[in-house]
N, C-alpha and C. Protein backbone atom coordinates (compact mmCIF):
# COMPACT_ATOMS: atom_id res chain seq x y z
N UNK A 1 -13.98 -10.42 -5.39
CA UNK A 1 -15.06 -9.46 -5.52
C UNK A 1 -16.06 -9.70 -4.40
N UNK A 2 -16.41 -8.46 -3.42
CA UNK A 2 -17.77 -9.15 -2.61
C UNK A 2 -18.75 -8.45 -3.00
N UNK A 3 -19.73 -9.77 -2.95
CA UNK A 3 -21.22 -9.98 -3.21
C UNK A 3 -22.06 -9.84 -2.00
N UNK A 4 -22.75 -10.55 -1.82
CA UNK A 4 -23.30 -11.02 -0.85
C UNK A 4 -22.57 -11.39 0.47
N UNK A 5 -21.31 -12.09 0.46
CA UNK A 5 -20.64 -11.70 1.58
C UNK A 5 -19.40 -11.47 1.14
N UNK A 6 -18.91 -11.41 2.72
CA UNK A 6 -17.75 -10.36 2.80
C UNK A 6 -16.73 -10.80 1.73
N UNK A 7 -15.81 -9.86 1.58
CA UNK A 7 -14.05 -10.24 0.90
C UNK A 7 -13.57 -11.28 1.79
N UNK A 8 -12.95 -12.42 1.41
CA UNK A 8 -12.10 -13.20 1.68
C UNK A 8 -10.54 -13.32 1.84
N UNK A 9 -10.03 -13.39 3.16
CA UNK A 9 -8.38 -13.17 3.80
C UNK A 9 -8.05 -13.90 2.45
N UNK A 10 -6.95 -13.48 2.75
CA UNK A 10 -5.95 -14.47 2.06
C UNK A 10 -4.47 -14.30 3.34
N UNK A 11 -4.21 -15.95 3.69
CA UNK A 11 -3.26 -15.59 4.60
C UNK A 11 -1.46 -16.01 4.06
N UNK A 12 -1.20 -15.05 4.54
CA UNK A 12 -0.11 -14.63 3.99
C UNK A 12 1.46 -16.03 4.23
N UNK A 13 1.13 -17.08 5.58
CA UNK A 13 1.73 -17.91 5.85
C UNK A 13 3.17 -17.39 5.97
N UNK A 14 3.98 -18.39 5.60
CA UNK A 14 5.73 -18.23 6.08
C UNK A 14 7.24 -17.78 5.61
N UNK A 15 6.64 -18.43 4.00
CA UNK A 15 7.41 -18.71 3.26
C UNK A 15 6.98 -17.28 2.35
N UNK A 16 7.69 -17.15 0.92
CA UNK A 16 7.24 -16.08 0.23
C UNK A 16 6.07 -16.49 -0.51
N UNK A 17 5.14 -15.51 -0.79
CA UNK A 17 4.05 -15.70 -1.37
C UNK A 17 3.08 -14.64 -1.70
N UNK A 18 2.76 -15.15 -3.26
CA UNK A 18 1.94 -14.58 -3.91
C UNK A 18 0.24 -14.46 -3.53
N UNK A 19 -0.12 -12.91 -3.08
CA UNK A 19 -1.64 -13.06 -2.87
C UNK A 19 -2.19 -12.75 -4.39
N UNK A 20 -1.54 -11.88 -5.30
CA UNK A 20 -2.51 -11.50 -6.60
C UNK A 20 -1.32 -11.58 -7.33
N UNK A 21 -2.35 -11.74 -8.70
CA UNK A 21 -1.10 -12.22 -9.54
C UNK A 21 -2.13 -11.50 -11.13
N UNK A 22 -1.72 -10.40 -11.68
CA UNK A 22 -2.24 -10.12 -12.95
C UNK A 22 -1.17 -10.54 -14.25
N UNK A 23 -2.03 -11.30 -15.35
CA UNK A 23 -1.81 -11.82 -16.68
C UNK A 23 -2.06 -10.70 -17.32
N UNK A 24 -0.64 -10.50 -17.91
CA UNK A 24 -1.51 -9.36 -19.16
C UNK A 24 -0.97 -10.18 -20.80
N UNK A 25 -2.23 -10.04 -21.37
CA UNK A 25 -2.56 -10.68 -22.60
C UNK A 25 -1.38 -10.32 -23.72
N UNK A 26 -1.14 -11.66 -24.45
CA UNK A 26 0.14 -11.48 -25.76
C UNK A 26 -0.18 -10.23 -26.34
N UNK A 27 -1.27 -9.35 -26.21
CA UNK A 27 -1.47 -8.02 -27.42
C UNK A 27 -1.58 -7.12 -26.55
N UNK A 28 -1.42 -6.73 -25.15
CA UNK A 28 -1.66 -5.56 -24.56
C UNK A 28 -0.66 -5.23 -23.14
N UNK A 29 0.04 -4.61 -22.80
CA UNK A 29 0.34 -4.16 -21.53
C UNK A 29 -0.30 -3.40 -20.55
N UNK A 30 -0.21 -2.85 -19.33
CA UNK A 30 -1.02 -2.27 -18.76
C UNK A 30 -0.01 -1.23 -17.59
N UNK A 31 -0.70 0.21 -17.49
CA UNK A 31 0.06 0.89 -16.48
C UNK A 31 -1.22 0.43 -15.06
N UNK A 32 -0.18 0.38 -14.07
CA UNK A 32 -0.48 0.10 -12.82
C UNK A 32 -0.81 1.72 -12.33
N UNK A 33 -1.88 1.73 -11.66
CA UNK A 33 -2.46 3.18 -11.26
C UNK A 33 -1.80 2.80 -9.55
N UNK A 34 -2.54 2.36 -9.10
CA UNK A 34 -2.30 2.16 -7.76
C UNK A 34 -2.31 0.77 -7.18
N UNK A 35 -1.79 0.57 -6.11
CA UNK A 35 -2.08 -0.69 -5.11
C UNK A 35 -1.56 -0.71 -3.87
N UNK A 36 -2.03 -1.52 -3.41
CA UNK A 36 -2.41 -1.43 -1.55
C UNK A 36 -2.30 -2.67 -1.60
N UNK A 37 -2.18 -2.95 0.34
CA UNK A 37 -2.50 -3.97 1.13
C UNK A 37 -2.40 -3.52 2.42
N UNK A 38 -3.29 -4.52 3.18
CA UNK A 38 -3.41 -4.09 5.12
C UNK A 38 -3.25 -5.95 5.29
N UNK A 39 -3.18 -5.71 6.32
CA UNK A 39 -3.11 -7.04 7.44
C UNK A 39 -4.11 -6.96 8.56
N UNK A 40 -4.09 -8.09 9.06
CA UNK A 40 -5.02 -8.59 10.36
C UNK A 40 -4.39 -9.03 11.25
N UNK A 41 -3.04 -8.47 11.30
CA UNK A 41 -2.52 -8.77 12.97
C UNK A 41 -2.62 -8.00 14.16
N UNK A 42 -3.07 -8.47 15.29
CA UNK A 42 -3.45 -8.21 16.28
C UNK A 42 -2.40 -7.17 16.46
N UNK A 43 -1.15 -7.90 16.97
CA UNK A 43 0.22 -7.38 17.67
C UNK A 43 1.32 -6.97 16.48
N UNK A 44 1.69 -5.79 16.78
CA UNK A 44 3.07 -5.13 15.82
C UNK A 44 4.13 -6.37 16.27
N UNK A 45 4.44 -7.26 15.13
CA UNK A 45 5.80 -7.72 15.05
C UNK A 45 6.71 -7.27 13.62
N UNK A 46 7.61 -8.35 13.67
CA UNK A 46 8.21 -8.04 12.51
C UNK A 46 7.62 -7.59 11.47
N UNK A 47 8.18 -7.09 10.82
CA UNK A 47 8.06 -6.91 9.31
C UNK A 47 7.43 -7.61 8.39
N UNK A 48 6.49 -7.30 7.28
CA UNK A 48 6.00 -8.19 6.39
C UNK A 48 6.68 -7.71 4.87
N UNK A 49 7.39 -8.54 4.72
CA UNK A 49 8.11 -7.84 3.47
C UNK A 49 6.97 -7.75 2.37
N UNK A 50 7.13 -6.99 1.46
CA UNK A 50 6.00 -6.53 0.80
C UNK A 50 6.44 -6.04 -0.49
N UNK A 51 6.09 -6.71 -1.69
CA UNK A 51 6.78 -6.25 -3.16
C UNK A 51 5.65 -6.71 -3.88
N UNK A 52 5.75 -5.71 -5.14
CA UNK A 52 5.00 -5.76 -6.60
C UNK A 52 6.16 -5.88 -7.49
N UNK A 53 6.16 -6.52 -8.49
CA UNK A 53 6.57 -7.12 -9.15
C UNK A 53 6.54 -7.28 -10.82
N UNK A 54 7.20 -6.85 -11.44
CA UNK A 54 6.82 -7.30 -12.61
C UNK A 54 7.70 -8.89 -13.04
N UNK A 55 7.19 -9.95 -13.36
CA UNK A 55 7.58 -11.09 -13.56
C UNK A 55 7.84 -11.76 -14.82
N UNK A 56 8.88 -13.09 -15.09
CA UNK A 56 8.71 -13.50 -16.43
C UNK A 56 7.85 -14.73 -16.25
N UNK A 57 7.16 -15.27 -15.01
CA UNK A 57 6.82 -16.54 -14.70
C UNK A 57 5.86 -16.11 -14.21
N UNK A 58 4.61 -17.40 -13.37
CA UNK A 58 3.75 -17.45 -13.17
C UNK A 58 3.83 -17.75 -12.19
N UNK A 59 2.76 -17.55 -10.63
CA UNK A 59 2.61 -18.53 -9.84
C UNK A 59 1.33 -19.52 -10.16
N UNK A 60 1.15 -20.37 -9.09
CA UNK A 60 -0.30 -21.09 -9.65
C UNK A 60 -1.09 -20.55 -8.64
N UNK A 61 -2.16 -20.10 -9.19
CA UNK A 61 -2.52 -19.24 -8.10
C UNK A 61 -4.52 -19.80 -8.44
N UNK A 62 -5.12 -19.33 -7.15
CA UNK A 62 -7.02 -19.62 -7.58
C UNK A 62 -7.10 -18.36 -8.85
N UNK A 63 -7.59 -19.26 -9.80
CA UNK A 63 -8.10 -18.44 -11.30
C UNK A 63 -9.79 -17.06 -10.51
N UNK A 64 -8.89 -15.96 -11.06
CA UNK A 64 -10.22 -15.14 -11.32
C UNK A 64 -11.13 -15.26 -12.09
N UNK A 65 -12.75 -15.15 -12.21
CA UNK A 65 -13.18 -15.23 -12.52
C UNK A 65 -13.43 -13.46 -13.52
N UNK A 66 -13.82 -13.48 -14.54
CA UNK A 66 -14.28 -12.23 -14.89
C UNK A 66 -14.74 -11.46 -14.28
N UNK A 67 -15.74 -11.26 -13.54
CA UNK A 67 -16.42 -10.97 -12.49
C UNK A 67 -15.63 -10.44 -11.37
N UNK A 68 -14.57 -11.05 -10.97
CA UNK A 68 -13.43 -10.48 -10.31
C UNK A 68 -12.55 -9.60 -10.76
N UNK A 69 -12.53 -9.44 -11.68
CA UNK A 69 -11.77 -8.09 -12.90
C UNK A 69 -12.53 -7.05 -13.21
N UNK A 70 -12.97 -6.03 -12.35
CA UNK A 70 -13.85 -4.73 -12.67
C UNK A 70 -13.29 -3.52 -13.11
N UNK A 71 -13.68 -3.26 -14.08
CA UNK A 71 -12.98 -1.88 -14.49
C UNK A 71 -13.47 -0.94 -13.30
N UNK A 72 -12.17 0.09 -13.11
CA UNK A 72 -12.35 0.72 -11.73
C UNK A 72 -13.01 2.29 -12.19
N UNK A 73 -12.69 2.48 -13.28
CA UNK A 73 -13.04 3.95 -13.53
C UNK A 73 -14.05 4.57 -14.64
N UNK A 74 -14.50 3.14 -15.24
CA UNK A 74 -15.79 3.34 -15.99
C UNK A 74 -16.66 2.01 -15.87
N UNK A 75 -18.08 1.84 -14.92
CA UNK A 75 -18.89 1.00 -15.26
C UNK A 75 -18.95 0.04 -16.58
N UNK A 76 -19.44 1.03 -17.46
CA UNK A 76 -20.02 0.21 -18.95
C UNK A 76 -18.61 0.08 -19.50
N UNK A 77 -17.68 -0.03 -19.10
CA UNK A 77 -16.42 -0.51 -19.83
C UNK A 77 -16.45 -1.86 -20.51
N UNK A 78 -15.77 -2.24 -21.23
CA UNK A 78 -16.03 -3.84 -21.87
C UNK A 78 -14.84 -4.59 -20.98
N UNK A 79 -15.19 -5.57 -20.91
CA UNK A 79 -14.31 -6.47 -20.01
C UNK A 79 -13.22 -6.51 -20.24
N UNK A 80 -12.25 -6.85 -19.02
CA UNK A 80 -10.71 -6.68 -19.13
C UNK A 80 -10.02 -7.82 -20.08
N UNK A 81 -9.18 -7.65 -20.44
CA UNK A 81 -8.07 -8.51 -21.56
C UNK A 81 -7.30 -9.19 -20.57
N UNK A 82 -6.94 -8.61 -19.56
CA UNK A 82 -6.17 -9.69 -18.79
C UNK A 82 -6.27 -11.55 -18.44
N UNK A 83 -5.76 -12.13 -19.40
CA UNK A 83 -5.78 -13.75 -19.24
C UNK A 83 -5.54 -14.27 -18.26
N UNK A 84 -7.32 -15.10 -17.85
CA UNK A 84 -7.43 -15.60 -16.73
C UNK A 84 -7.14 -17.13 -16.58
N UNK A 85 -6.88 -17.80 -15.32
CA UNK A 85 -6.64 -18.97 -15.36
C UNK A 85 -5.35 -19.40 -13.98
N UNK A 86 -5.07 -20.56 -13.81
CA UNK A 86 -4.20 -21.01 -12.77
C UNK A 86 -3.17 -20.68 -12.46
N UNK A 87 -2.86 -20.11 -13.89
CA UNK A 87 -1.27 -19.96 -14.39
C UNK A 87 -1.25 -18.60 -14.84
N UNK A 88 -2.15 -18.13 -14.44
CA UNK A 88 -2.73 -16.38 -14.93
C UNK A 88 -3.08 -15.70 -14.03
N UNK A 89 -4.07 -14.78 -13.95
CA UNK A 89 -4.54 -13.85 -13.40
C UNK A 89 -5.26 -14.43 -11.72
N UNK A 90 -5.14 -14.20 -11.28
CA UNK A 90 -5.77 -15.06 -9.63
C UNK A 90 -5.04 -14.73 -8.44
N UNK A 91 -5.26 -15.20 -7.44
CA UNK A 91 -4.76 -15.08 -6.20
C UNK A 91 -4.39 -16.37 -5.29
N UNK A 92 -4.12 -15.73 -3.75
CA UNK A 92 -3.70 -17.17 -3.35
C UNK A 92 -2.44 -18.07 -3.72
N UNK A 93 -1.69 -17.86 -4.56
CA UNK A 93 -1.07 -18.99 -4.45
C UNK A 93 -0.58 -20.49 -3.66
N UNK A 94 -0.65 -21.03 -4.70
CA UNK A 94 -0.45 -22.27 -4.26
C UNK A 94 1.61 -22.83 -3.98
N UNK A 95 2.12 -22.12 -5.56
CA UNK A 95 3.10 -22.15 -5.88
C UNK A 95 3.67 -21.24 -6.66
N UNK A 96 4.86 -20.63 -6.16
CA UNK A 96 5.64 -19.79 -6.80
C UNK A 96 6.06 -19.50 -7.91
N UNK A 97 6.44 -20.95 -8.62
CA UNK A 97 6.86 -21.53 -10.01
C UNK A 97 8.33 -20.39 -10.35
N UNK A 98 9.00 -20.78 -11.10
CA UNK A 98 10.79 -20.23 -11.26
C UNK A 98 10.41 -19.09 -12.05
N UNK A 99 10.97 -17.89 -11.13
CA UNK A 99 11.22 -16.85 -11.84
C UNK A 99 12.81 -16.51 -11.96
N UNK A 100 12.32 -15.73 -13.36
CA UNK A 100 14.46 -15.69 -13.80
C UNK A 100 14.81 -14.26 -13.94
N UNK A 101 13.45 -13.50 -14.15
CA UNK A 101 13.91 -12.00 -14.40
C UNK A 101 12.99 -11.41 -13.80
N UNK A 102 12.57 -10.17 -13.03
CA UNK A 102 11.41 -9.48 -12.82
C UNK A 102 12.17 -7.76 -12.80
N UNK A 103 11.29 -7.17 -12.43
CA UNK A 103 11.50 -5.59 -12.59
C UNK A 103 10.14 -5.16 -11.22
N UNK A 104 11.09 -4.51 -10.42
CA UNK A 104 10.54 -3.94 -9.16
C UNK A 104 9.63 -2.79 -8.99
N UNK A 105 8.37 -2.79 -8.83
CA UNK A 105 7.04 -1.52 -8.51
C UNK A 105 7.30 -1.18 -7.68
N UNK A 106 7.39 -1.65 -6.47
CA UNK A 106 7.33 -1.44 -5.56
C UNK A 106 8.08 -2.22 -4.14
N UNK A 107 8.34 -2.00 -2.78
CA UNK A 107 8.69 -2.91 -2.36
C UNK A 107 9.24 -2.18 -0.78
N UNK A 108 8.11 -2.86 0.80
CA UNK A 108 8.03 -2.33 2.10
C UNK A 108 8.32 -3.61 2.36
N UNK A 109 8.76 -2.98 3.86
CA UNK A 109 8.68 -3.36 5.13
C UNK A 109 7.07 -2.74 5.69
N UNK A 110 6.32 -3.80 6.19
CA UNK A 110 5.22 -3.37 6.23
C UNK A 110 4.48 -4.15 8.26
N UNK A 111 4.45 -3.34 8.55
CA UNK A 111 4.03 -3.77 10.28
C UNK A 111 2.47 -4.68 10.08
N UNK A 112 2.30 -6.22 10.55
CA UNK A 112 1.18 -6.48 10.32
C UNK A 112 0.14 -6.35 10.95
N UNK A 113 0.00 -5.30 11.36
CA UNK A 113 -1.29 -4.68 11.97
C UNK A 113 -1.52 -3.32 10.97
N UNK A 114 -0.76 -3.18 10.29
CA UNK A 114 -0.60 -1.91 8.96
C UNK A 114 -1.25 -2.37 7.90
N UNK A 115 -1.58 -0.97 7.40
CA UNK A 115 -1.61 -1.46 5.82
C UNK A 115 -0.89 -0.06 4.81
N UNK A 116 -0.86 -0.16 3.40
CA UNK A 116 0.02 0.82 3.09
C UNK A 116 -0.74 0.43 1.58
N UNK A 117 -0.86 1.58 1.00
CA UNK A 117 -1.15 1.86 -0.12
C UNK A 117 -0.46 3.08 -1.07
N UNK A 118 -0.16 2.57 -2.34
CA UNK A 118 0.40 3.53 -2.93
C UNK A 118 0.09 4.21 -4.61
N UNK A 119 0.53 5.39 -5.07
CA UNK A 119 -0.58 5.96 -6.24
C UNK A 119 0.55 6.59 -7.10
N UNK A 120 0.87 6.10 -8.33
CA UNK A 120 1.63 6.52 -9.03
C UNK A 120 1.56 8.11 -9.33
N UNK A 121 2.58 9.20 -9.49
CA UNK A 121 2.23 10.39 -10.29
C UNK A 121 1.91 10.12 -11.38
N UNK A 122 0.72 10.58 -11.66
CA UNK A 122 0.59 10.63 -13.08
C UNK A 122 1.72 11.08 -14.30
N UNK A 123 1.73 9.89 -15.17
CA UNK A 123 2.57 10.21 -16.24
C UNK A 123 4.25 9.38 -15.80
N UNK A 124 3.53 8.48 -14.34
CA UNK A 124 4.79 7.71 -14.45
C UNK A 124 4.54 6.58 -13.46
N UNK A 125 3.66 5.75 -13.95
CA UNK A 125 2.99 5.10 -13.39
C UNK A 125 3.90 3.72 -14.01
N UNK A 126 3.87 2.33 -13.11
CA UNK A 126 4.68 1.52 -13.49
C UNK A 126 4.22 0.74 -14.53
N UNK A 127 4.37 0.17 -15.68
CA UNK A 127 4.12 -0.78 -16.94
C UNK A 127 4.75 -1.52 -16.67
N UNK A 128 3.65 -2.86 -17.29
CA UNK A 128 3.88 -4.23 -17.34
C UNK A 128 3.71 -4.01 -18.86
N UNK A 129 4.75 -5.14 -19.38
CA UNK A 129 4.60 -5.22 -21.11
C UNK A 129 3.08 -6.54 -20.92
N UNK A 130 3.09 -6.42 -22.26
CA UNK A 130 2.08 -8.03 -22.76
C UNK A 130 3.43 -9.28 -22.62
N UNK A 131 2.62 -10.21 -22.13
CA UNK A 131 2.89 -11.71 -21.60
C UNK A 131 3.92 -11.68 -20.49
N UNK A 132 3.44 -11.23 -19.58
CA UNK A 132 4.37 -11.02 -18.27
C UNK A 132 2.65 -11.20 -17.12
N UNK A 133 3.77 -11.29 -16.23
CA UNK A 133 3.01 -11.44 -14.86
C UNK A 133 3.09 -10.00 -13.86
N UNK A 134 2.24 -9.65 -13.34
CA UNK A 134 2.50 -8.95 -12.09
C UNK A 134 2.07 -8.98 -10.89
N UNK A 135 3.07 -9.13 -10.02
CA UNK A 135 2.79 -10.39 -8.78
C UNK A 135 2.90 -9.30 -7.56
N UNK A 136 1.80 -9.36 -6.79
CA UNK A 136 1.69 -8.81 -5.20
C UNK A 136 2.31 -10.08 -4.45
N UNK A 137 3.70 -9.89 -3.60
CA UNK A 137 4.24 -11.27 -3.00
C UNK A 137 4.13 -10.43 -1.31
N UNK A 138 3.94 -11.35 -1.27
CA UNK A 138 4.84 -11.35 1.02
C UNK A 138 5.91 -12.44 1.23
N UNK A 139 6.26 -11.74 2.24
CA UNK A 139 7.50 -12.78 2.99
C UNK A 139 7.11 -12.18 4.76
N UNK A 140 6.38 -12.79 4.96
CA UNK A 140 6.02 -12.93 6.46
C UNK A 140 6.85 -13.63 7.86
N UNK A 141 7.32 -13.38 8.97
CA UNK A 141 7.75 -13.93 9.67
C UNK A 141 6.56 -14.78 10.39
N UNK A 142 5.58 -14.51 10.96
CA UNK A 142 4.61 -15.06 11.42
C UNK A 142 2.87 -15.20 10.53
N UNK A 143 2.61 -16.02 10.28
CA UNK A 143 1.18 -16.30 9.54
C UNK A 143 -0.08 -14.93 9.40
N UNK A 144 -0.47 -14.30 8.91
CA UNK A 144 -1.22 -13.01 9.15
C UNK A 144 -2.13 -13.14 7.91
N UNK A 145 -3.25 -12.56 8.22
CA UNK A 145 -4.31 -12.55 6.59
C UNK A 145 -4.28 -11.27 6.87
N UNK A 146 -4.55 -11.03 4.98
CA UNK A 146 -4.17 -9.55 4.14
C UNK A 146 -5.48 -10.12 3.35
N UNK A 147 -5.30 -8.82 2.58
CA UNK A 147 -6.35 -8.49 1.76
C UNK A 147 -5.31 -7.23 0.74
N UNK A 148 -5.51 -7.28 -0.43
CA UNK A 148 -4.49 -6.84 -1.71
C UNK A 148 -5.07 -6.22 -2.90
N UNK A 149 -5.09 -5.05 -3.46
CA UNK A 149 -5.69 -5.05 -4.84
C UNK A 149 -4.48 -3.99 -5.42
N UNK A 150 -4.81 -4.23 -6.89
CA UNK A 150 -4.16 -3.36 -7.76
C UNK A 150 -4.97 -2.72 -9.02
N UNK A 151 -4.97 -1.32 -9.23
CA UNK A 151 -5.74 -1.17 -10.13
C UNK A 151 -4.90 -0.39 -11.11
N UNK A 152 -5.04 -1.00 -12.33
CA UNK A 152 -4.32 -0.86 -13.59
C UNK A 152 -5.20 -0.14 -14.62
N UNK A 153 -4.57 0.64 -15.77
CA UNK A 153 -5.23 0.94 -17.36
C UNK A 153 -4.59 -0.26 -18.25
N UNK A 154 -5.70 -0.54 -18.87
CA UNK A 154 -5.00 -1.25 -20.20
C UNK A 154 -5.28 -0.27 -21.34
């Protein structure tokens, strides 16, 4: 969330990796409205592979704070249900942790000097059940900072 200063990269490094990672709570699922990402590379190289994810695992990722979870389409909304924590809702990853099953949102080839965003038709927008993960990953050839959001209904 920025405050006072700016949004913070998150760099995307070598290997595959998770920049956002949403928890949705044992009692609720959520449709995914939209999500995006851009990059900060100077020069068009390869490809940044680029997938959303629905997951049965977690990465460990920096815990969001509430405050970082804004409802996008009503102010006075009551705070999101999505379960926060290391092993939950956050970004960054640290670690991937074993996934055994997931179900595909989305998924580019993405130029890292690009960015690409995308918006479900209404009435067929992608769902995550309750106690699943849904993971924004890269697979980068060369190191690049991104910046990532997804905005969901619960």
């Amino acid at each position: 969330m920025a405050t006072s200063a700016a949004m913070a990269d998150v760099n995307t490094g070598t290997s595959i990796k998770t920049l956002l990672q949403v928890a949705t709570p044992s009692t609720r699922g959520i449709k995914v409205v939209e999500w995006g990402i851009s990059f900060e590379g100077s020069t068009a190289a390869t490809p940044v592979n680029v997938e959303l994810i629905d997951a049965n695992a977690a990465a460990t990722v920096t815990a969001h704070v509430s405050a970082g979870v804004q409802p996008y389409d009503d102010p006075n909304a009551p705070a999101s249900l999505m379960t926060l924590g290391t092993s939950a809702t956050g970004y960054n990853a640290s670690s991937e942790g074993t996934i055994t099953a997931t179900r595909m949102g989305d998924a580019q080839k993405i130029a890292p000097t690009a960015q690409y965003k995308w918006a479900w038709p209404l009435g067929r927008e992608f769902r995550v059940a309750p106690s699943r993960f849904l993971r924004a990953r890269v697979h980068a050839g060369t190191a690049v900072d991104a910046w990532t959001y997804i905005v969901w209904e619960e």
